[in-house]
PDB file of N, CA and C in Angstrom:
ATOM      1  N   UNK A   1     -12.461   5.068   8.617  1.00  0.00           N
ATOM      2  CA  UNK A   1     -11.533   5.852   7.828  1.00  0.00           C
ATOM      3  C   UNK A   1     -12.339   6.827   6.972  1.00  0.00           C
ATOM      4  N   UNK A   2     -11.902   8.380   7.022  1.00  0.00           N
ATOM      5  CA  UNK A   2     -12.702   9.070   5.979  1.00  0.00           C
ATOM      6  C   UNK A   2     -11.454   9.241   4.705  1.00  0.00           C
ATOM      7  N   UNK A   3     -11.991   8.287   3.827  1.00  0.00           N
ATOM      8  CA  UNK A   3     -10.869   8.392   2.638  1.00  0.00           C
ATOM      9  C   UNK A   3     -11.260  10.043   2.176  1.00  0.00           C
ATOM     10  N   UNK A   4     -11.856  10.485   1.619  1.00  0.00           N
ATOM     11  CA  UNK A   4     -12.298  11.698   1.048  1.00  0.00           C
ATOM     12  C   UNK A   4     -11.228  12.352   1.910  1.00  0.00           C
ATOM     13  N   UNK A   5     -11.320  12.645   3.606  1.00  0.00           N
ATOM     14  CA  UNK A   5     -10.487  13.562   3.950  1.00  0.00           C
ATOM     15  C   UNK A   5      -9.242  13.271   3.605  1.00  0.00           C
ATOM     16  N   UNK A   6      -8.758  12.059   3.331  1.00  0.00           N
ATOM     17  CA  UNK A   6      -7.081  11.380   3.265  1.00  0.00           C
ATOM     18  C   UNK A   6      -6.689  11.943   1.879  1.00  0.00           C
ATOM     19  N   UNK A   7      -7.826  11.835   0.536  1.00  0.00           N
ATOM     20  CA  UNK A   7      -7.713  11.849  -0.679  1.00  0.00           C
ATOM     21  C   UNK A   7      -7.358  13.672  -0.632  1.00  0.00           C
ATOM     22  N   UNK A   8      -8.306  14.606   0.142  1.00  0.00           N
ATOM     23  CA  UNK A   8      -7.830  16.158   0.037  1.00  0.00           C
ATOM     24  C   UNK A   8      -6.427  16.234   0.248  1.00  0.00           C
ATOM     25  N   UNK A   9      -6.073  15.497   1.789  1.00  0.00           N
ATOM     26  CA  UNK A   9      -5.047  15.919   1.910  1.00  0.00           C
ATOM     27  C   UNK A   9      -3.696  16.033   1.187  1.00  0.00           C
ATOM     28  N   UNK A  10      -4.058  14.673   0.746  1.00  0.00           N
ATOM     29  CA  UNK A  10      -2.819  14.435   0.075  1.00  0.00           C
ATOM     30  C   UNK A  10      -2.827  15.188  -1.217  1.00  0.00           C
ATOM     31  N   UNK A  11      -3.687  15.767  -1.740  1.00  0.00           N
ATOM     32  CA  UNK A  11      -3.602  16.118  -3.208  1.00  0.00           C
ATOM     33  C   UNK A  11      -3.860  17.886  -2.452  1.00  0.00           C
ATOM     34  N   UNK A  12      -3.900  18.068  -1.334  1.00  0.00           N
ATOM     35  CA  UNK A  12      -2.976  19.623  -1.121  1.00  0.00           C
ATOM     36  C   UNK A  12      -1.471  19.603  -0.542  1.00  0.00           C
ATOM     37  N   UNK A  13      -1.318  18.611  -0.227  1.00  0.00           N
ATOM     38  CA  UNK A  13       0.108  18.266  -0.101  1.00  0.00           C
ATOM     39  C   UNK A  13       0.925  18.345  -1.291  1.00  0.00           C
ATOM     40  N   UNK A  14       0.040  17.372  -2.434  1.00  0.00           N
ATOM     41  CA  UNK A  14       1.182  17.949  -3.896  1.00  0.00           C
ATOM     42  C   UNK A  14       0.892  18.776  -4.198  1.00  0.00           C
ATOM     43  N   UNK A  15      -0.622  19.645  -4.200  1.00  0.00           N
ATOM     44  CA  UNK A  15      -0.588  21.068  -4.820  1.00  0.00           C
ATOM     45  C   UNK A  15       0.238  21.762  -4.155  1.00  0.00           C
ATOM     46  N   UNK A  16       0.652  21.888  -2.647  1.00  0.00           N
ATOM     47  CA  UNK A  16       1.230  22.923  -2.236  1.00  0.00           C
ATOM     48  C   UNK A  16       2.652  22.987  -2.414  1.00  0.00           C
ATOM     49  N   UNK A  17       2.956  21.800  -2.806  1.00  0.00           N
ATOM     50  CA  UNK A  17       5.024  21.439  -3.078  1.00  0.00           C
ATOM     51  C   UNK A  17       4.887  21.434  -5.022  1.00  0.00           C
ATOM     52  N   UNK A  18       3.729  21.545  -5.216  1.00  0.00           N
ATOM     53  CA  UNK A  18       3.675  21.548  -7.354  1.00  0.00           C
ATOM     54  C   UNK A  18       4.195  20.074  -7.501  1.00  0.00           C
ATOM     55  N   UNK A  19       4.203  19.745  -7.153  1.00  0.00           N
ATOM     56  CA  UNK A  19       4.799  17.931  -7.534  1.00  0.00           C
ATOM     57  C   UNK A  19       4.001  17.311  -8.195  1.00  0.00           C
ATOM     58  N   UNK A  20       2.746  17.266  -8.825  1.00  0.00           N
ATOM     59  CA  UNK A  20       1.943  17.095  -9.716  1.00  0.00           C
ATOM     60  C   UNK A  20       2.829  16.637 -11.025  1.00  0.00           C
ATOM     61  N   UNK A  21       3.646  17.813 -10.920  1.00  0.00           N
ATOM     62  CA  UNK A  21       4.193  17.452 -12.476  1.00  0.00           C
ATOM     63  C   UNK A  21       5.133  15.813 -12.275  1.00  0.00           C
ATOM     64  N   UNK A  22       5.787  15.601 -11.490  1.00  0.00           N
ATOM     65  CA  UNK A  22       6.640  14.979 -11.478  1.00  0.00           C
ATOM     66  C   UNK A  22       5.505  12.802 -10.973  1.00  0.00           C
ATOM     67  N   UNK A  23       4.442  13.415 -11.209  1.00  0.00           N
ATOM     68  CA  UNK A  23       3.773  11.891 -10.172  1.00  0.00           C
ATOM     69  C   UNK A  23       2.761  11.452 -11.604  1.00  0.00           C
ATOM     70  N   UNK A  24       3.621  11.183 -12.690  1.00  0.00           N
ATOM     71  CA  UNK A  24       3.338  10.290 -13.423  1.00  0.00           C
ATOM     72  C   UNK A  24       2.983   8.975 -13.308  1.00  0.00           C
ATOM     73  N   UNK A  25       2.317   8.034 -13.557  1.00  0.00           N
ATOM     74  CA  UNK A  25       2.030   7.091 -13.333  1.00  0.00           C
ATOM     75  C   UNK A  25       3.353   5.988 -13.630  1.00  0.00           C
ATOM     76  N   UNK A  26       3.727   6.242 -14.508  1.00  0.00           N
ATOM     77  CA  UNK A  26       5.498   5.533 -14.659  1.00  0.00           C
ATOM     78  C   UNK A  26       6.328   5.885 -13.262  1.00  0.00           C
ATOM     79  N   UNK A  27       6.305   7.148 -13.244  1.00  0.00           N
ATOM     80  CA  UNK A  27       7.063   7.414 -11.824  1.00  0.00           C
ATOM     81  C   UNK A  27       6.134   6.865 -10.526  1.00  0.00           C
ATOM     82  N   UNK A  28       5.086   7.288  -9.997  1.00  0.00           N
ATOM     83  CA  UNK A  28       4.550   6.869  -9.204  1.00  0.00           C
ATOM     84  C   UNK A  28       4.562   5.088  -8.673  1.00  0.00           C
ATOM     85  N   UNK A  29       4.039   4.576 -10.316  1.00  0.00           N
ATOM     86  CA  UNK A  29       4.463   3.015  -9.769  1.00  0.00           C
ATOM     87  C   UNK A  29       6.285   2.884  -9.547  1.00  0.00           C
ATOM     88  N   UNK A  30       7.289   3.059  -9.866  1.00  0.00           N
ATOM     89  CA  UNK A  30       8.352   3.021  -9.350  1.00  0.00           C
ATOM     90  C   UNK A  30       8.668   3.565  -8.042  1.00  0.00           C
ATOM     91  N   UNK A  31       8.100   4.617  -7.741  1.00  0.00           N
ATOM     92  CA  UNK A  31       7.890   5.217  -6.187  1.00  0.00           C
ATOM     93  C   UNK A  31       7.250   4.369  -5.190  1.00  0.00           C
ATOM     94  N   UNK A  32       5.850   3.700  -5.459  1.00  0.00           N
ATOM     95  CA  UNK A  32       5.258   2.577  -4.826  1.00  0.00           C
ATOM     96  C   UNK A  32       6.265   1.269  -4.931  1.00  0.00           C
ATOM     97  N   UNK A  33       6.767   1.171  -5.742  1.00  0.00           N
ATOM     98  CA  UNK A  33       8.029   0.044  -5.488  1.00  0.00           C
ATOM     99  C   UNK A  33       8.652  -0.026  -4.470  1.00  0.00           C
ATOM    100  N   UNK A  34       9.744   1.240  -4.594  1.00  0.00           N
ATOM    101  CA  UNK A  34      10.474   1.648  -3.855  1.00  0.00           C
ATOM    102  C   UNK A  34      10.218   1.624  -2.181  1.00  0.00           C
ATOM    103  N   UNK A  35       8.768   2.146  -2.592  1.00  0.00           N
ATOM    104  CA  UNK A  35       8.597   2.040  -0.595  1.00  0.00           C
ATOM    105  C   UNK A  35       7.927   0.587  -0.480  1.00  0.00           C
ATOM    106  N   UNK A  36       7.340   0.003  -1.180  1.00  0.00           N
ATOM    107  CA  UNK A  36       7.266  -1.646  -0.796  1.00  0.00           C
ATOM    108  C   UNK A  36       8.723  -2.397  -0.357  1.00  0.00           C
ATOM    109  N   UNK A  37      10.078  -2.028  -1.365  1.00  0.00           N
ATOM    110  CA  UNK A  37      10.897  -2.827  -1.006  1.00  0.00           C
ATOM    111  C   UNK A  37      11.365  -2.035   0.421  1.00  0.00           C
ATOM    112  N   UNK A  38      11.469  -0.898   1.001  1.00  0.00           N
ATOM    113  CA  UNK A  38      11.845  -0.346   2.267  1.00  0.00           C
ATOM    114  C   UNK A  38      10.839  -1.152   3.579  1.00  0.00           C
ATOM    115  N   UNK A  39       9.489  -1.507   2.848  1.00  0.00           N
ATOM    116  CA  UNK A  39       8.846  -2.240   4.167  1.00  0.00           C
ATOM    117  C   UNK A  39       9.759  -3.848   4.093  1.00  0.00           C
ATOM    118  N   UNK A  40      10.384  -4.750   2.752  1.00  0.00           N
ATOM    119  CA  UNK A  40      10.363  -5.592   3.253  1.00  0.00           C
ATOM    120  C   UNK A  40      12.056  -5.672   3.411  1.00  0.00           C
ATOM    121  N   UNK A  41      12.847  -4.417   3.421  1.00  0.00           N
ATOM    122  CA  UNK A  41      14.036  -4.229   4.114  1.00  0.00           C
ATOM    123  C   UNK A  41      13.733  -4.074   5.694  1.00  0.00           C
ATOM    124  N   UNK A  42      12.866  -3.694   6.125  1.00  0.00           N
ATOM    125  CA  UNK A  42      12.301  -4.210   7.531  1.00  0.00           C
ATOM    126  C   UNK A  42      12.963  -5.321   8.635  1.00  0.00           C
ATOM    127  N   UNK A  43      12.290  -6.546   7.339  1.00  0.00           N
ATOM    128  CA  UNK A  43      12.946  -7.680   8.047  1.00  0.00           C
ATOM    129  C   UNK A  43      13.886  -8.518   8.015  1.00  0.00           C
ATOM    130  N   UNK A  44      14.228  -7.481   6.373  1.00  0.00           N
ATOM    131  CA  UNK A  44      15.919  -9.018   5.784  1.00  0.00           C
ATOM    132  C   UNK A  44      16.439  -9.044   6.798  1.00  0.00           C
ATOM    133  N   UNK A  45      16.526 -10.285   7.034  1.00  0.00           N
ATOM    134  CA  UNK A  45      18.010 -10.798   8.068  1.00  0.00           C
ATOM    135  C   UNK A  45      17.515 -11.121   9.214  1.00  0.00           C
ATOM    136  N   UNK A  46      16.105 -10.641   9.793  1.00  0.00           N
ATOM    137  CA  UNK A  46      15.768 -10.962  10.954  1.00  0.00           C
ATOM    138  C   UNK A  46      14.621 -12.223  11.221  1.00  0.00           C
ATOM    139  N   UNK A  47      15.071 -12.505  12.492  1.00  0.00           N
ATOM    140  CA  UNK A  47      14.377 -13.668  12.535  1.00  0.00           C
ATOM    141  C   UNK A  47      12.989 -13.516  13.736  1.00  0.00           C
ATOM    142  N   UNK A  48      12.416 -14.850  13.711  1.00  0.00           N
ATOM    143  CA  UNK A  48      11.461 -14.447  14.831  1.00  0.00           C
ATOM    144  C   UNK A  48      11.879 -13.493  15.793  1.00  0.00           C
ATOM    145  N   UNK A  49      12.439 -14.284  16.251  1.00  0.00           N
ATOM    146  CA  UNK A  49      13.377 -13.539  17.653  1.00  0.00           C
ATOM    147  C   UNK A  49      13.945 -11.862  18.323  1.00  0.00           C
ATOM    148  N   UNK A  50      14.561 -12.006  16.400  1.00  0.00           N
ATOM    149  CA  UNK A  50      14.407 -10.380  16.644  1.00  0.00           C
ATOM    150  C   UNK A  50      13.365  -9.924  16.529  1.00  0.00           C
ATOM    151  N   UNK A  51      12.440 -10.204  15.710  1.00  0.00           N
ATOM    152  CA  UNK A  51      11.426  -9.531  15.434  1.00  0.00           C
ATOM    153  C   UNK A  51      10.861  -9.366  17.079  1.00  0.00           C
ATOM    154  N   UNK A  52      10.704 -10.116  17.870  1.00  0.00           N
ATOM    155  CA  UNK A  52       9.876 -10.259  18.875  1.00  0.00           C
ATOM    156  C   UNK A  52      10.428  -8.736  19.981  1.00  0.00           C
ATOM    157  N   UNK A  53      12.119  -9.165  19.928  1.00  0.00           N
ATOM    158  CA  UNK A  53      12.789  -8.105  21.074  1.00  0.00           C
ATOM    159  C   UNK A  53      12.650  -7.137  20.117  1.00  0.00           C
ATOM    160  N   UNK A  54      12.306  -6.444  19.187  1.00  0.00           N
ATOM    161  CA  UNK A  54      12.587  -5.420  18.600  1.00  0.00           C
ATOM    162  C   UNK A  54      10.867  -4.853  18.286  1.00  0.00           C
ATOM    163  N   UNK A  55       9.978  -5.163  18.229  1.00  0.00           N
ATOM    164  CA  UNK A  55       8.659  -5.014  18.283  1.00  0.00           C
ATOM    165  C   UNK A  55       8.391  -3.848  18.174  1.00  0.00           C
ATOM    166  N   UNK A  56       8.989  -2.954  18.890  1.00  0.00           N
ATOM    167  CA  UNK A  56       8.101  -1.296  19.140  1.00  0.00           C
ATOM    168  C   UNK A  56       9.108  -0.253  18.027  1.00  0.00           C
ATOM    169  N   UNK A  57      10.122  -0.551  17.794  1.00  0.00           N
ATOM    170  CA  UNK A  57      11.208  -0.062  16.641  1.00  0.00           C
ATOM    171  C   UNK A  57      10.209  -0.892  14.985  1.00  0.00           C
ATOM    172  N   UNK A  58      10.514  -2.272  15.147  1.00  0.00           N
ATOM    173  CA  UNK A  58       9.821  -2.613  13.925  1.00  0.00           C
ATOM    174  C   UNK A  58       8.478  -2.146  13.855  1.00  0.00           C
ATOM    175  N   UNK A  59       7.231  -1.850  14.831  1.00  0.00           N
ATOM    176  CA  UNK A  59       6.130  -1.955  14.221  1.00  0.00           C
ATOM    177  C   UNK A  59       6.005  -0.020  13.773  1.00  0.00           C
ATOM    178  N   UNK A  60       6.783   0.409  14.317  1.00  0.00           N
ATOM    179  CA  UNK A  60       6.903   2.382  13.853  1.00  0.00           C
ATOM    180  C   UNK A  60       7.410   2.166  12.262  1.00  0.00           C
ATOM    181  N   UNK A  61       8.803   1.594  12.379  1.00  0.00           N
ATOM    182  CA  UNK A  61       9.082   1.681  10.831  1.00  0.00           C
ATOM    183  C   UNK A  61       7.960   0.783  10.014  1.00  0.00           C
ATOM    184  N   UNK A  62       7.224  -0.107  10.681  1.00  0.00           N
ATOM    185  CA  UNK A  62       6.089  -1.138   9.196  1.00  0.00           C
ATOM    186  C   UNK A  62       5.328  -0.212   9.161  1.00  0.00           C
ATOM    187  N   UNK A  63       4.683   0.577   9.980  1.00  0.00           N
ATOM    188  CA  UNK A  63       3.875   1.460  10.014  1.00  0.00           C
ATOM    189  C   UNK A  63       4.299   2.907   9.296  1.00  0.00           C
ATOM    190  N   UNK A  64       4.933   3.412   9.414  1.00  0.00           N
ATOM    191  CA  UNK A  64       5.829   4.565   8.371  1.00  0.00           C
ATOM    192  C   UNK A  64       5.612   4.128   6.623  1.00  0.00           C
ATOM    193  N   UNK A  65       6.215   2.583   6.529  1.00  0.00           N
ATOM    194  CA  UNK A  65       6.453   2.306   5.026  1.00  0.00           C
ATOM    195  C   UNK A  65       4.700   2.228   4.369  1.00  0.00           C
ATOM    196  N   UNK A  66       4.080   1.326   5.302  1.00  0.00           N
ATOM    197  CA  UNK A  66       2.964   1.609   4.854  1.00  0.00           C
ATOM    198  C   UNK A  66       1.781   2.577   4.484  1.00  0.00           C
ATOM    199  N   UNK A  67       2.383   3.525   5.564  1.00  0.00           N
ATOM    200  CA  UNK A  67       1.879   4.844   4.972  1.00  0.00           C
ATOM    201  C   UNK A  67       2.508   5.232   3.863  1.00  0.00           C
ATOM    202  N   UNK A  68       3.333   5.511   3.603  1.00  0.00           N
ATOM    203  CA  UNK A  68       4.194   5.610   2.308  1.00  0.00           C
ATOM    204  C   UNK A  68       3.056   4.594   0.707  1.00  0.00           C
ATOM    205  N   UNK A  69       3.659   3.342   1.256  1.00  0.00           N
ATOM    206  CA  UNK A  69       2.744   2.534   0.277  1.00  0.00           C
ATOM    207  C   UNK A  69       1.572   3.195  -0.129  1.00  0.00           C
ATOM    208  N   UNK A  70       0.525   3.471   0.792  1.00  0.00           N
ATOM    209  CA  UNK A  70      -0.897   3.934   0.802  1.00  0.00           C
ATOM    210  C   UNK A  70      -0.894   5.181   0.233  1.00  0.00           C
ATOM    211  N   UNK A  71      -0.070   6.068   0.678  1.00  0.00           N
ATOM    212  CA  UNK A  71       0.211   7.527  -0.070  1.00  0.00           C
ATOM    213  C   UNK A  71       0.407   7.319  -1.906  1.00  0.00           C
ATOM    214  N   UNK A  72       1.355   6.535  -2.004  1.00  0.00           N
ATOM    215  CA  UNK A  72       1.458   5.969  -3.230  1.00  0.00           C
ATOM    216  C   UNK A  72       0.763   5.535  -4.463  1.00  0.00           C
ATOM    217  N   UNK A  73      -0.171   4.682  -3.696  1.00  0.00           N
ATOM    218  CA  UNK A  73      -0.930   3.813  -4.210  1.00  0.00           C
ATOM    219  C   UNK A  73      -2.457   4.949  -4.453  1.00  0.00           C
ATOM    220  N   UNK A  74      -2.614   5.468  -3.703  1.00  0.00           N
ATOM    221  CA  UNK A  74      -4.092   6.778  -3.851  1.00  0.00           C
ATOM    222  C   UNK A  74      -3.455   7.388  -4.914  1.00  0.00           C
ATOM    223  N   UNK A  75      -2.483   8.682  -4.774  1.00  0.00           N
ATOM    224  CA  UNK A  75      -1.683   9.029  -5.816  1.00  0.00           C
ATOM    225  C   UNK A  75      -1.737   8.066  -7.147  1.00  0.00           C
ATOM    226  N   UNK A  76      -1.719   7.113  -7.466  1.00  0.00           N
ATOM    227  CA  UNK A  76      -1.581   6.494  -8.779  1.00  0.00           C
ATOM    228  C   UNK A  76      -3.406   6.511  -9.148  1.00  0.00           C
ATOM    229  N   UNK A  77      -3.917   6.268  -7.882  1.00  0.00           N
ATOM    230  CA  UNK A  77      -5.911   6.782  -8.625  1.00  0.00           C
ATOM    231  C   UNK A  77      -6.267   7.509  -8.860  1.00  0.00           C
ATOM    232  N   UNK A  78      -5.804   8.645  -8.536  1.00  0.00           N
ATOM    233  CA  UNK A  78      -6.044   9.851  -8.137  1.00  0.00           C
ATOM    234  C   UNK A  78      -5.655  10.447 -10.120  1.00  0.00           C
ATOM    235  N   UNK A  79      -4.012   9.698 -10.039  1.00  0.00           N
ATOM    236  CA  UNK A  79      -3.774  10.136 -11.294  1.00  0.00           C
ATOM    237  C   UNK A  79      -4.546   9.482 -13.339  1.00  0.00           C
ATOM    238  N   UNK A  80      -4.450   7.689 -12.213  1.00  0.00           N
ATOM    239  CA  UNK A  80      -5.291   6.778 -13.166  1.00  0.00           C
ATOM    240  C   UNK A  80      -6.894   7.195 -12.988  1.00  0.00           C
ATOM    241  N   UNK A  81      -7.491   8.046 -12.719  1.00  0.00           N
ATOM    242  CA  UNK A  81      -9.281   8.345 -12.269  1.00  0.00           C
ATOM    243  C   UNK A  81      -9.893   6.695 -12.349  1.00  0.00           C
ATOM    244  N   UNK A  82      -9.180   6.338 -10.428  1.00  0.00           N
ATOM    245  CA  UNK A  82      -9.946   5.154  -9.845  1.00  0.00           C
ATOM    246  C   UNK A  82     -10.365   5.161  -9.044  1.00  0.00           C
ATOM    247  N   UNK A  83     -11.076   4.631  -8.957  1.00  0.00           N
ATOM    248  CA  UNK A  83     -12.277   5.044  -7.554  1.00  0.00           C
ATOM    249  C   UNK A  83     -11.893   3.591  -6.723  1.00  0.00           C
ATOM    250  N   UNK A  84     -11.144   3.866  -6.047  1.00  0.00           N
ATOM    251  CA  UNK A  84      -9.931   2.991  -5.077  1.00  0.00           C
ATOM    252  C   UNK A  84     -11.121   2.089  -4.315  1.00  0.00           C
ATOM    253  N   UNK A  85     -12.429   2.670  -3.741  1.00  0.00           N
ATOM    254  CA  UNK A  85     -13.359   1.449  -3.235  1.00  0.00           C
ATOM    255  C   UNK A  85     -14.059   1.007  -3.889  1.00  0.00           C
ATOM    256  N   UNK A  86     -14.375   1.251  -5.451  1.00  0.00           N
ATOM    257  CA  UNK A  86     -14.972   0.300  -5.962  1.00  0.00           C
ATOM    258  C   UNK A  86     -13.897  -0.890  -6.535  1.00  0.00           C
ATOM    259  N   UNK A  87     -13.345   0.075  -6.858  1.00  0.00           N
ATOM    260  CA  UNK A  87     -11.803  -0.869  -7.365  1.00  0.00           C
ATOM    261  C   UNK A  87     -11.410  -1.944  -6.349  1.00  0.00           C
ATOM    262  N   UNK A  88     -11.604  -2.058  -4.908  1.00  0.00           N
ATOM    263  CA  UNK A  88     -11.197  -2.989  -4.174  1.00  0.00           C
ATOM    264  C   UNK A  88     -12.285  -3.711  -3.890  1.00  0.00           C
ATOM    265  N   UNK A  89     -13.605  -3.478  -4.187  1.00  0.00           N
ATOM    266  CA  UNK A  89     -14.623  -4.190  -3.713  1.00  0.00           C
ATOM    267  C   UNK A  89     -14.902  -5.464  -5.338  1.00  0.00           C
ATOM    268  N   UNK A  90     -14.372  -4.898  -6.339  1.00  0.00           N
ATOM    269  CA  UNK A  90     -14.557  -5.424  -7.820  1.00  0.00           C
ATOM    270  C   UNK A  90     -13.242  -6.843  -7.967  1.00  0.00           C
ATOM    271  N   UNK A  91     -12.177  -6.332  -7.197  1.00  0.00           N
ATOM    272  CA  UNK A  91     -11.104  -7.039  -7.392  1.00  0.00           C
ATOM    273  C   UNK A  91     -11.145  -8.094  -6.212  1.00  0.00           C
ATOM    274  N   UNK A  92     -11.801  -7.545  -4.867  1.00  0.00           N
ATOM    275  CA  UNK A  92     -11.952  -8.295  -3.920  1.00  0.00           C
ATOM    276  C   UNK A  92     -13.035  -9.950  -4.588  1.00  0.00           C
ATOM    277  N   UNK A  93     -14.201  -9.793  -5.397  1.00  0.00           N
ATOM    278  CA  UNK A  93     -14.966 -10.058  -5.805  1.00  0.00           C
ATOM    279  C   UNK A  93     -13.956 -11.460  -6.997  1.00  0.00           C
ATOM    280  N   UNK A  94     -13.163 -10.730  -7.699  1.00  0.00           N
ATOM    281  CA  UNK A  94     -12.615 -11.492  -8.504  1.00  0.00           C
ATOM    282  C   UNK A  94     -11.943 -12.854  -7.539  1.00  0.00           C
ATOM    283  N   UNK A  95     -11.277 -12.140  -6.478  1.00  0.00           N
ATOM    284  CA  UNK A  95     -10.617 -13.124  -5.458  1.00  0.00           C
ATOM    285  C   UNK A  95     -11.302 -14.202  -4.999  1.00  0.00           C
ATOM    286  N   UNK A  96     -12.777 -13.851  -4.675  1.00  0.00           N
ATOM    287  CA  UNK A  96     -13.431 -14.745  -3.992  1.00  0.00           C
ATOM    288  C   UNK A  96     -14.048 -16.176  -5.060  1.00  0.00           C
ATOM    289  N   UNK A  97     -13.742 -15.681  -6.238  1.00  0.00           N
ATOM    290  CA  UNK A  97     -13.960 -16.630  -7.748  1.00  0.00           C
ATOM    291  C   UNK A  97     -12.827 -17.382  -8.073  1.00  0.00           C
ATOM    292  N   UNK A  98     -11.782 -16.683  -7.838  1.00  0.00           N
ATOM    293  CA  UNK A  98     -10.539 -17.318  -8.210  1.00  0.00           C
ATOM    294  C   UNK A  98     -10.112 -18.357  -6.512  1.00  0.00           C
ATOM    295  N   UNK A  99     -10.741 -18.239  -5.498  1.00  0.00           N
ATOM    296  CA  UNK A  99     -10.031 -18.971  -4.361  1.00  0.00           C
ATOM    297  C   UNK A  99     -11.483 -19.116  -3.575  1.00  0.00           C
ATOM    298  N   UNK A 100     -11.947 -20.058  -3.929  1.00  0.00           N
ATOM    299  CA  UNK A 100     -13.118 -20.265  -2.834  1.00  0.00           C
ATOM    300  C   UNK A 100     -12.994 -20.468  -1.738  1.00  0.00           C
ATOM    301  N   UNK A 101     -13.677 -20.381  -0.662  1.00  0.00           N
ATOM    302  CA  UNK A 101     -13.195 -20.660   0.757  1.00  0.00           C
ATOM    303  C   UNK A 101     -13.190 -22.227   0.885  1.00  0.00           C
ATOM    304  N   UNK A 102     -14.212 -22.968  -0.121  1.00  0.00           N
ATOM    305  CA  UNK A 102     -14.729 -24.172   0.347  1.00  0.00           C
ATOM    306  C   UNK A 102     -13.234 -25.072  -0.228  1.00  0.00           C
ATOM    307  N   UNK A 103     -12.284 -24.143  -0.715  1.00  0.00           N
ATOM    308  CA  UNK A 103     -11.767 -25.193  -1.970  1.00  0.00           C
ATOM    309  C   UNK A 103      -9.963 -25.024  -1.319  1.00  0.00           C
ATOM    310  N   UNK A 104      -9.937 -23.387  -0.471  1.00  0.00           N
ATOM    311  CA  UNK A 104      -8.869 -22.879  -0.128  1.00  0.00           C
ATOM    312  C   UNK A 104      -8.851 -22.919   1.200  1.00  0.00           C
ATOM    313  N   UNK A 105      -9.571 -22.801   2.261  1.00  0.00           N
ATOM    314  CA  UNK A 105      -9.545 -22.875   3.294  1.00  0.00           C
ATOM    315  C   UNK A 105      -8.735 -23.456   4.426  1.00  0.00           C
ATOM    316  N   UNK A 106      -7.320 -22.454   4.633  1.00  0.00           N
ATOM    317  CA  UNK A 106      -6.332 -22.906   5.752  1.00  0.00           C
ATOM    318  C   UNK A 106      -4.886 -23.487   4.310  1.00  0.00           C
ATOM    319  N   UNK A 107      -5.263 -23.368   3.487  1.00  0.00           N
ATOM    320  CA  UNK A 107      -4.057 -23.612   2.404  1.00  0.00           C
ATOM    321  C   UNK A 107      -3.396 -22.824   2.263  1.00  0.00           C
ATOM    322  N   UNK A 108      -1.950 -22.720   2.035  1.00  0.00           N
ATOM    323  CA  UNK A 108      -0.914 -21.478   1.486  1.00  0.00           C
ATOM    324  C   UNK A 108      -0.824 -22.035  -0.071  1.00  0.00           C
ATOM    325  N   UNK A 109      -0.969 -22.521  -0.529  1.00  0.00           N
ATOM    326  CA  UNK A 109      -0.488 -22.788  -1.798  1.00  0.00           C
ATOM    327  C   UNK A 109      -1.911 -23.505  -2.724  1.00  0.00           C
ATOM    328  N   UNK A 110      -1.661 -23.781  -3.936  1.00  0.00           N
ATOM    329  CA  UNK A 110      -2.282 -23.775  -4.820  1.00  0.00           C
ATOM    330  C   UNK A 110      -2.705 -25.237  -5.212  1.00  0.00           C
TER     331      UNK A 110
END
């Protein structure tokens, strides 16, 4: 992935529509909401089953929202000045302290 090219684009995408003004960090995290709950309107109601016969419809729309998400989520660094891979390599780091493998390994719960 070249984030740098993803990070131009998108920030000539809002320069070229002026939407800058409007991608406050109050707004933005409500915008990243918004398209999180559209990925997990995805699947209300469906079950394996559908999920299975419906596969090439569901994986376009998971794939759509998540771009959305990701658009979102840069946009809020972009506006918070975060440097999105150190930020995931720092938080990744916290994870591996808070859930050891030796201690979590194959567990869903706590």
């Amino acid at each position: 992935m070249n984030f740098e090219k993803i990070n131009k684009e998108i920030k000539s995408f809002v320069d070229e529509r002026d939407w800058d003004q409007f991608h406050s960090p109050k707004n933005l995290s409500m915008a990243l909401s918004v398209e999180a709950s559209e990925l997990v309107e995805i699947f209300q109601w469906l079950n394996d089953k559908d999920i299975d016969d419906n596969k090439d419809k569901i994986h376009q729309a998971v794939k759509d929202e998540v771009v959305d998400i990701f658009y979102y989520a840069v946009r809020m660094c972009q506006k918070m000045d975060i440097n999105l891979e150190d930020a995931f390599y720092e938080k990744m780091k916290k994870n591996k302290e808070k859930y050891p493998a030796d201690k979590f390994k194959g567990k869903s719960s706590l």
